[in-house]
Protein backbone atom coordinates (compact mmCIF):
# COMPACT_ATOMS: atom_id res chain seq x y z
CA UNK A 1 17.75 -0.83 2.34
CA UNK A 2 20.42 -3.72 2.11
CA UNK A 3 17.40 -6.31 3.22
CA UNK A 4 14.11 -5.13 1.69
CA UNK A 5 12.26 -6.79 -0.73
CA UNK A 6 8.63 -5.24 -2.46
CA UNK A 7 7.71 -8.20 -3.76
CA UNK A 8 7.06 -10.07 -0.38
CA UNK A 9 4.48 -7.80 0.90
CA UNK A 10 0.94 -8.41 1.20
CA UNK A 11 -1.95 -6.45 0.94
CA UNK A 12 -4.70 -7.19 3.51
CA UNK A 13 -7.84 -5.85 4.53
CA UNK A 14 -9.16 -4.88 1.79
CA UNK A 15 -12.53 -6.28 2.34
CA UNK A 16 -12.76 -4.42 5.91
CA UNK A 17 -11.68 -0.72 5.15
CA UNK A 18 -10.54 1.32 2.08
CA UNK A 19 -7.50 1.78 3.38
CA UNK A 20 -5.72 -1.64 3.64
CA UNK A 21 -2.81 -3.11 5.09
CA UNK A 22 0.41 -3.01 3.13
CA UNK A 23 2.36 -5.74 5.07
CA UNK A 24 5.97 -6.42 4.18
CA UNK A 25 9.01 -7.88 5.44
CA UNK A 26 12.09 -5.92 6.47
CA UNK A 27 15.50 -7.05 9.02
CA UNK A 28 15.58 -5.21 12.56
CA UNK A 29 18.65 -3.48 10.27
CA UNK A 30 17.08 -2.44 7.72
CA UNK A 31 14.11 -0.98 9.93
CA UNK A 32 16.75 0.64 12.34
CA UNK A 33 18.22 2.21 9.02
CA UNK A 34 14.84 3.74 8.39
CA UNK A 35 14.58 5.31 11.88
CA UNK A 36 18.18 6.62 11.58
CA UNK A 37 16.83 8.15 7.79
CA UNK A 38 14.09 10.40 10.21
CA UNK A 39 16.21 11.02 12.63
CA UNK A 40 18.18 12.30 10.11
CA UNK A 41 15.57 14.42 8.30
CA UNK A 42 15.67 12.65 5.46
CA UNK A 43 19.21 12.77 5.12
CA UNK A 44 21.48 9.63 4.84
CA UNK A 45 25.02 10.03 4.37
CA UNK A 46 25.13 13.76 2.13
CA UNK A 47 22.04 12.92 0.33
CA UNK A 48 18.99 13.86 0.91
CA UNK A 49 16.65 10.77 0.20
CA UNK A 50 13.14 11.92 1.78
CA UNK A 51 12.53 15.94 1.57
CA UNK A 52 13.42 17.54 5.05
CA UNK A 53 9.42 18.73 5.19
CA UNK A 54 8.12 16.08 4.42
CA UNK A 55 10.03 14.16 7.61
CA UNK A 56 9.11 17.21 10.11
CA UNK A 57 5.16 17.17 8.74
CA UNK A 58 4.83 13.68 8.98
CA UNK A 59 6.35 13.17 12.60
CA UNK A 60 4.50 16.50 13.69
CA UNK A 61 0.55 15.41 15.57
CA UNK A 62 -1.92 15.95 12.87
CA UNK A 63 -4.38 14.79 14.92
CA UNK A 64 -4.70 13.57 18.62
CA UNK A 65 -5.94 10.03 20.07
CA UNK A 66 -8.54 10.28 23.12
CA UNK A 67 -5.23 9.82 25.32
CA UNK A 68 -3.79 12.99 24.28
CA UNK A 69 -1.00 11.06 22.12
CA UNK A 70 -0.51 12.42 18.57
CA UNK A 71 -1.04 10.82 15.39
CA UNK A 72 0.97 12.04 12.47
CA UNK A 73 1.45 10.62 8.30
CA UNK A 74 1.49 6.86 10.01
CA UNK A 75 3.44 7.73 12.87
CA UNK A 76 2.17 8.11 16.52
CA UNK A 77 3.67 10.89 18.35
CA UNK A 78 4.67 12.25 22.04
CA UNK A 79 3.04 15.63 22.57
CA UNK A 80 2.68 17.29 25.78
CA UNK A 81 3.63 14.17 27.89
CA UNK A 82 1.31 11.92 26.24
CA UNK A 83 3.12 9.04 24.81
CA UNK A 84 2.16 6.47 22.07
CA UNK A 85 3.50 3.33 23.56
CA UNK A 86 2.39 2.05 27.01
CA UNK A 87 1.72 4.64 29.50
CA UNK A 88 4.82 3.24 31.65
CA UNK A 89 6.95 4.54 28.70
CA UNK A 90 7.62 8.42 29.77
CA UNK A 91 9.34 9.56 25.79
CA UNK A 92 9.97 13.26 25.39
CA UNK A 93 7.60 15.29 23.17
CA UNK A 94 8.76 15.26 19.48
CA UNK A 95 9.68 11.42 19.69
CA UNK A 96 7.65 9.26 16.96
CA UNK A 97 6.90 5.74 16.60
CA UNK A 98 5.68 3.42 13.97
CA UNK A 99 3.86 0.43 15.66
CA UNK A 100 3.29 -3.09 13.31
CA UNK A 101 1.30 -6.41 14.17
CA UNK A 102 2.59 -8.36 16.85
CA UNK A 103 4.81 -6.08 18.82
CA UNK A 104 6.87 -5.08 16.06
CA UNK A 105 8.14 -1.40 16.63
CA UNK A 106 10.55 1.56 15.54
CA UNK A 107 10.90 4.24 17.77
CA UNK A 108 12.77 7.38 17.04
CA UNK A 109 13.42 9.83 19.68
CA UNK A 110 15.16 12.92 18.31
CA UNK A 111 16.50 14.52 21.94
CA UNK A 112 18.22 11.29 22.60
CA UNK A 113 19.61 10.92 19.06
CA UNK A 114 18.18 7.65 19.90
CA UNK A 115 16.63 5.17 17.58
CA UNK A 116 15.13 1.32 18.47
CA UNK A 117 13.86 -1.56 16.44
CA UNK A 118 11.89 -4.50 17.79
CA UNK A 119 10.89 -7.23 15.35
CA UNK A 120 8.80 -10.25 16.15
CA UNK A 121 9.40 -13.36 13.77
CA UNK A 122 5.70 -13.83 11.84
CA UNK A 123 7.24 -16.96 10.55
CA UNK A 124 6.80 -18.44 14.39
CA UNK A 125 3.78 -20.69 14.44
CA UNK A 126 1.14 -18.56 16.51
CA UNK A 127 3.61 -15.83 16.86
CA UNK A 128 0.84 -13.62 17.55
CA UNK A 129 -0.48 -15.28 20.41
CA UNK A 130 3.35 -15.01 21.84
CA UNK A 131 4.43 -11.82 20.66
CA UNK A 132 5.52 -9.43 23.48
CA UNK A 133 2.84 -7.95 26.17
CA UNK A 134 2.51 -4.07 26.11
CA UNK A 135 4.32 -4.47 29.39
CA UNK A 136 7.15 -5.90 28.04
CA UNK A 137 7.78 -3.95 25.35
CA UNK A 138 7.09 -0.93 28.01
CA UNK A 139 9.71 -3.23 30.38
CA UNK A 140 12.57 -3.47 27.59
CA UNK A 141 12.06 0.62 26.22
CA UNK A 142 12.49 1.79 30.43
CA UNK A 143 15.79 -0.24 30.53
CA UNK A 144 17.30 1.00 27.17
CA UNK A 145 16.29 4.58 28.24
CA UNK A 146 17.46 3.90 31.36
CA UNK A 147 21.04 2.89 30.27
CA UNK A 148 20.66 5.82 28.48
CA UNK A 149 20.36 7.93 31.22
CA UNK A 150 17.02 9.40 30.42
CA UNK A 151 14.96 8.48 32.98
């Protein structure tokens, strides 16, 4: 990662769940890089930084959501037509998404060789209350797949 930096995360929700939130900051690069690291398996450049089964276990549905979408190691997942994102969003099965606060997405969709980063700027005063509708975000994925050819 060219842009990363541990020490500006945050922890939050601590007080709410045992699990909390491990905020941090990363560039629409650097998060890009990441999905091209899983769409990779693991693999960037000739070395392998993440184990190849550790990248196919956590991308596979471990569980499913009441929508039929699958839920992997912190990744949501296509399966069986059933996608993560906004139900206007047709992805093929296998593709795998990792969803933050405020819009912020990386989608990886292996049958495409395809790989898209959406950041929101939490710097924005009240970004939250202006980051992107689901529609939107469904809006901007059909035209990129559509260029594509996908759809």
């Amino acid at each position: 990662m060219e842009n990363f930096d541990a020490r500006l995360g945050i922890v939050s929700g601590a007080l709410h769940s045992i699990h909390p939130c491990h905020q941090f900051r990363i560039s629409a690069r650097d998060l890009a890089r990441f999905g091209v690291l899983y769409l990779n398996h693991g693999r960037w450049r000739t070395r392998q930084i993440v184990p190849q089964q550790w990248v196919a276990e956590s991308t596979r549905a471990q569980a499913r959501t009441p929508d039929g979408a699958g839920y992997g190691y912190m990744w949501w997942v296509a399966v069986e037509g059933n996608s993560p994102l906004p139900p206007q969003v047709i992805l093929p099965d296998g593709a795998f998404a990792a969803l933050g606060v405020g819009g912020q997405l990386l989608l990886v969709i292996p049958s495409r060789d395809m790989v898209v980063a959406h950041l929101t700027n939490p710097d924005e005063p009240g970004y939250r209350a202006v980051s992107p509708h689901p529609d939107q975000i469904a809006q901007l994925l059909n035209l990129i797949l559509a260029a594509q050819g996908t759809i």
